[in-house]
Protein backbone atom coordinates (compact mmCIF):
# COMPACT_ATOMS: atom_id res chain seq x y z
CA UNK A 1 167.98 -45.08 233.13
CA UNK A 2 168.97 -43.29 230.33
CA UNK A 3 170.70 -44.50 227.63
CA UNK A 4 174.41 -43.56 227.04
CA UNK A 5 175.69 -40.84 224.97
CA UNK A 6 176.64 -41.48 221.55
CA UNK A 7 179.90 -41.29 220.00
CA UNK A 8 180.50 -38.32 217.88
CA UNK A 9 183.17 -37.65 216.02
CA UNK A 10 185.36 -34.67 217.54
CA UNK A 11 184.86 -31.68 215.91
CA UNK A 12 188.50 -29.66 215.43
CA UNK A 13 188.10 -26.07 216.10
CA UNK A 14 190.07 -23.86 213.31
CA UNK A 15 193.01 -21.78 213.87
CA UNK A 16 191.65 -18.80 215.22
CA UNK A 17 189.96 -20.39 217.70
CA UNK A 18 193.04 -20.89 220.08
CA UNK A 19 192.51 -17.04 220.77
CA UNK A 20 189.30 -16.34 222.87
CA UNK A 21 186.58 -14.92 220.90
CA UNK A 22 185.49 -11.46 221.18
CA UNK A 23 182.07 -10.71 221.67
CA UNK A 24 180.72 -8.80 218.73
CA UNK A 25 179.47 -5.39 218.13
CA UNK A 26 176.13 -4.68 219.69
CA UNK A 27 172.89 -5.16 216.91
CA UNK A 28 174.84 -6.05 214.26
CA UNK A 29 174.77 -9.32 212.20
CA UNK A 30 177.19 -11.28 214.49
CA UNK A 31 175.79 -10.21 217.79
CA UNK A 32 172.76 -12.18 216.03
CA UNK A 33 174.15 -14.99 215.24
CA UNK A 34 175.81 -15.25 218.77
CA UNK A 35 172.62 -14.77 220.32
CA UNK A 36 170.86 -17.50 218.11
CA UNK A 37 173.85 -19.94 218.94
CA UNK A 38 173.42 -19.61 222.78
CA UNK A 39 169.57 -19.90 222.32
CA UNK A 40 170.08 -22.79 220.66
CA UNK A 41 172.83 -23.97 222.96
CA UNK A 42 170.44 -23.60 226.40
CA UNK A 43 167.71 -26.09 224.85
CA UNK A 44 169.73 -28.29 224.15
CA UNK A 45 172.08 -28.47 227.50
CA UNK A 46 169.33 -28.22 229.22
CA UNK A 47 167.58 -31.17 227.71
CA UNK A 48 170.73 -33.62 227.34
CA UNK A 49 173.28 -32.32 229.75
CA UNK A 50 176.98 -30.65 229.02
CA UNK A 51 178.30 -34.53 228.72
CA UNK A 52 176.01 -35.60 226.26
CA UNK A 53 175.96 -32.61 223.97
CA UNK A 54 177.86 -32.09 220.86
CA UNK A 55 178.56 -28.58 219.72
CA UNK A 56 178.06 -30.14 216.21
CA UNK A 57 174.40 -30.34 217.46
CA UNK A 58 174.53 -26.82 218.27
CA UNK A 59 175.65 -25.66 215.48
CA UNK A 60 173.37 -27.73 213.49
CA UNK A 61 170.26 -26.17 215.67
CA UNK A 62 171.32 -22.58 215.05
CA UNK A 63 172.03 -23.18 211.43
CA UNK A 64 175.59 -22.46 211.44
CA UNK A 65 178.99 -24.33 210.67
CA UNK A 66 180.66 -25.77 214.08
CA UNK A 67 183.55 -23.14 212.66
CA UNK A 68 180.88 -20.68 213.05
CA UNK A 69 180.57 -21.52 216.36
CA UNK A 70 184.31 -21.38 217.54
CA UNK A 71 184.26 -17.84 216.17
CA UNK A 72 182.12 -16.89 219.32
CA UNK A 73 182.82 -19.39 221.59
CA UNK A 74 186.42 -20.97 221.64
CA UNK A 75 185.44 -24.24 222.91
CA UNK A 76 181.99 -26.37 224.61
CA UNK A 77 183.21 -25.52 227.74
CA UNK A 78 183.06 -21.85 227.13
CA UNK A 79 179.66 -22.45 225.16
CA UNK A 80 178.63 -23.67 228.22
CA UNK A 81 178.94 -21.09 230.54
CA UNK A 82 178.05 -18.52 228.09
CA UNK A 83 174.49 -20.51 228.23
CA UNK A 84 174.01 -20.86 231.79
CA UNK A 85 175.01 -17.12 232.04
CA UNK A 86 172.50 -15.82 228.85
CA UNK A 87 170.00 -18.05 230.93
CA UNK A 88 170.58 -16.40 234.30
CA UNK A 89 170.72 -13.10 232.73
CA UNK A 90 167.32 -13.56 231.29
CA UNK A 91 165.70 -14.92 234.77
CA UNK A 92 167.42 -12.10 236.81
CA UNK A 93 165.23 -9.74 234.16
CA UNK A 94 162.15 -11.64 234.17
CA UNK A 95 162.58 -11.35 237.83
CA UNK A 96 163.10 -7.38 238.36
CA UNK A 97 160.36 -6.70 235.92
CA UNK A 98 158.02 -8.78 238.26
CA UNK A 99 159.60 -6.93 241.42
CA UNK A 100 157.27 -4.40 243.71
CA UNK A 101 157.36 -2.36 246.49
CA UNK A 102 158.48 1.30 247.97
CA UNK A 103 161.55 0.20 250.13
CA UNK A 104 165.28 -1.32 249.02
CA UNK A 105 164.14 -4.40 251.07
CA UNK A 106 160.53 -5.08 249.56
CA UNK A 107 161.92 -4.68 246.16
CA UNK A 108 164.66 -7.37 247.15
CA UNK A 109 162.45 -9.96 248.73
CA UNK A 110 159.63 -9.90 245.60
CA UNK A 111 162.59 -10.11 242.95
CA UNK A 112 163.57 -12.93 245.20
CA UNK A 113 160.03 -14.27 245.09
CA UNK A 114 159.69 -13.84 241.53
CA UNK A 115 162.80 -15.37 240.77
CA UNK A 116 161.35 -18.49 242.05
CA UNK A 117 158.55 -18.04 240.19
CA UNK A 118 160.14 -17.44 236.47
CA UNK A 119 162.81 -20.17 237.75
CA UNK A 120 160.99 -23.62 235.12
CA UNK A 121 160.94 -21.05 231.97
CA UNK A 122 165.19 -21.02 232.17
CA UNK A 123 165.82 -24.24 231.92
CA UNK A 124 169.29 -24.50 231.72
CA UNK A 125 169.14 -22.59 235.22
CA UNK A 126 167.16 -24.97 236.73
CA UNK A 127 169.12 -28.03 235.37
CA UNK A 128 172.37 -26.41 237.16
CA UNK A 129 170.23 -25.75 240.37
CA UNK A 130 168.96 -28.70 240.59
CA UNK A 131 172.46 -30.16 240.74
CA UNK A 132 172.61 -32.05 237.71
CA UNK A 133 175.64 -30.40 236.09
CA UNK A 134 178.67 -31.68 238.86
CA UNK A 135 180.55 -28.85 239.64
CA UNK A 136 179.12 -26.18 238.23
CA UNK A 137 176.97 -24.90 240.54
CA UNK A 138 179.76 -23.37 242.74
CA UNK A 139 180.91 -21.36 239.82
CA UNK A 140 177.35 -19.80 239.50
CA UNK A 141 178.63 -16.77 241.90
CA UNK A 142 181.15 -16.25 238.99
CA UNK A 143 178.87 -15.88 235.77
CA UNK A 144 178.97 -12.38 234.73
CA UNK A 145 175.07 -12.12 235.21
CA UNK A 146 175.41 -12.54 238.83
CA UNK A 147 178.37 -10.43 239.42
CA UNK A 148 176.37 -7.07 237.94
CA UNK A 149 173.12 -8.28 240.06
CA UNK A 150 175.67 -8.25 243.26
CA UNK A 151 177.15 -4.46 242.11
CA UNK A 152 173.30 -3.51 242.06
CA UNK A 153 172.63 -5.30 245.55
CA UNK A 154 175.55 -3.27 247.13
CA UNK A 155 174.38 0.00 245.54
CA UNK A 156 170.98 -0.78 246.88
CA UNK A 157 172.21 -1.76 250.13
CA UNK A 158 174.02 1.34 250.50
CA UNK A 159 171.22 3.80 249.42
CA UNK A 160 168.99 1.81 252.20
CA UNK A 161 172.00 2.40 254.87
CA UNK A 162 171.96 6.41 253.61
CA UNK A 163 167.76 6.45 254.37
CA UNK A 164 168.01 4.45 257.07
CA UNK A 165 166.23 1.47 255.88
CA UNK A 166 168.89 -0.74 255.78
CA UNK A 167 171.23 -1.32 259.11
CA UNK A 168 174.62 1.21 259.13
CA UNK A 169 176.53 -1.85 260.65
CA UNK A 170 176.65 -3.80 257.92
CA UNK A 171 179.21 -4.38 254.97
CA UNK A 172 177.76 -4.16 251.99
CA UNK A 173 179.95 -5.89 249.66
CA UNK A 174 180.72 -9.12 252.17
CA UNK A 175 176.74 -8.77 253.06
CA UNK A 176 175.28 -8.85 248.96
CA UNK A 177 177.44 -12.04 248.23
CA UNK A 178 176.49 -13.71 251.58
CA UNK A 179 172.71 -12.62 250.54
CA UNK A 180 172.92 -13.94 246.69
CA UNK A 181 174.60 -17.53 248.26
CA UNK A 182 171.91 -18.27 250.42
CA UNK A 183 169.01 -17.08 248.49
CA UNK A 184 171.24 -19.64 245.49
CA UNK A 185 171.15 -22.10 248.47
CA UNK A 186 167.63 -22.02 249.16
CA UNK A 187 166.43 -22.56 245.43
CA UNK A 188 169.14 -25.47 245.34
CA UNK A 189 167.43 -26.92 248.43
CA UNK A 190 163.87 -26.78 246.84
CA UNK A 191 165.42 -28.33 243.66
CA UNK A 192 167.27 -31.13 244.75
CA UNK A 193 165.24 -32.24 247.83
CA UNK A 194 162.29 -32.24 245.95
CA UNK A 195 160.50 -29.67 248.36
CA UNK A 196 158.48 -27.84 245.84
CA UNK A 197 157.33 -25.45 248.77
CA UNK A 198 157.76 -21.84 248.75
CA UNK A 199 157.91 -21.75 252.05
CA UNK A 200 161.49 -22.46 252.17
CA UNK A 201 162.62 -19.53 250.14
CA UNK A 202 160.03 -17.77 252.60
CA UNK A 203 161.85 -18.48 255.43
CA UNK A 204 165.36 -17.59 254.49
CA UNK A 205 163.83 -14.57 253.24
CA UNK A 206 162.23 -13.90 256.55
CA UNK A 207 165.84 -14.46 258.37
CA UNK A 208 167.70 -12.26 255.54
CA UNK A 209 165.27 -9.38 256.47
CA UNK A 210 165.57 -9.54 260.08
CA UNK A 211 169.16 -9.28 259.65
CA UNK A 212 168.85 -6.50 257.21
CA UNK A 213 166.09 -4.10 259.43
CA UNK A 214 167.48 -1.31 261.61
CA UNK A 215 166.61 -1.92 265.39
């Protein structure tokens, strides 16, 4: 059993922090240091848990003050998310670049597949999969990352509907968030039963595409 946390003393976050933080301007010095502080922030969530995690130690990874930090992020919580999200954003790329094949629905499945795959490199990820952060894994639909992949699901969807790859019956907005929670589902289901066979991504796969195939 592990031991429990220890006490910290609370860090108070400065004046400006009771505003959320803006992100900053793309390549320069702060979008660095944002970037450093959420790399920083994933390793270590996703080796001691939200709970157990001081955004003291955070700061102290990236090399910043914790003040530093609240001028990004205006609290853990948000720290938080903004990890799990970087994370996802980074699987969902490792993922496409992995991805194959000539139709909408090939190209689906293998990002699918690969996502699996790429899945114990994003730790953080995994950790929330694997059901180990209460409550947070029904937000997951929410995070930013997964919001654009579900925009480029529906404009997939409906380019396969316009070749006539992809069934004309179908919704594709109710359809690409019904797809992303099961495939979510399925990798849950691996994680926390312990499966560790691909075979049950396979099959929900294999069900998703049935459903998805003209007749």
């Amino acid at each position: 059993m592990a031991a429990p946390p220890t006490a910290r003393r609370a860090v108070t976050p400065p004046p400006r922090a009771q505003a959320a933080a803006g992100r900053p301007a793309p390549g320069g010095k702060g979008e660095r240091t944002r970037r450093r502080i959420l790399q920083h922030a994933i390793a270590r969530f996703a080796a001691e848990g939200r709970q157990r995690t001081a955004l003291a130690d955070i700061a102290r990874d990236a090399g910043v003050t914790p003040a530093a930090v609240y001028a990004y992020f205006p609290g853990k919580e948000a720290l938080f998310r903004a990890a799990v999200d970087a994370d996802a954003e980074a699987l969902l790329a490792a993922a496409r670049a992995r991805a194959s094949g000539d139709s909408v629905r090939d190209v689906y499945w293998t990002t699918v597949a690969a996502l699996r795959e790429a899945l114990p490199s994003h730790p953080l990820v995994r950790r929330v999969l694997a059901g180990l952060e209460p409550g947070v894994g029904a937000q997951l639909l929410e995070l930013p990352s997964l919001v654009e992949a579900r925009r480029e699901l529906i404009d997939a969807l409906r380019a396969g509907q316009a070749t006539g790859e992809i069934r004309a019956d179908i919704e594709p907005e109710p359809f690409a968030t019904g797809l992303e929670a099961l495939v979510l589902s399925a990798l849950m289901a691996e994680l926390q039963l312990g499966a560790h066979d691909e075979q049950l991504v396979l099959s929900v796969v294999a069900v998703l595409d049935a459903a998805l195939r003209p007749s």
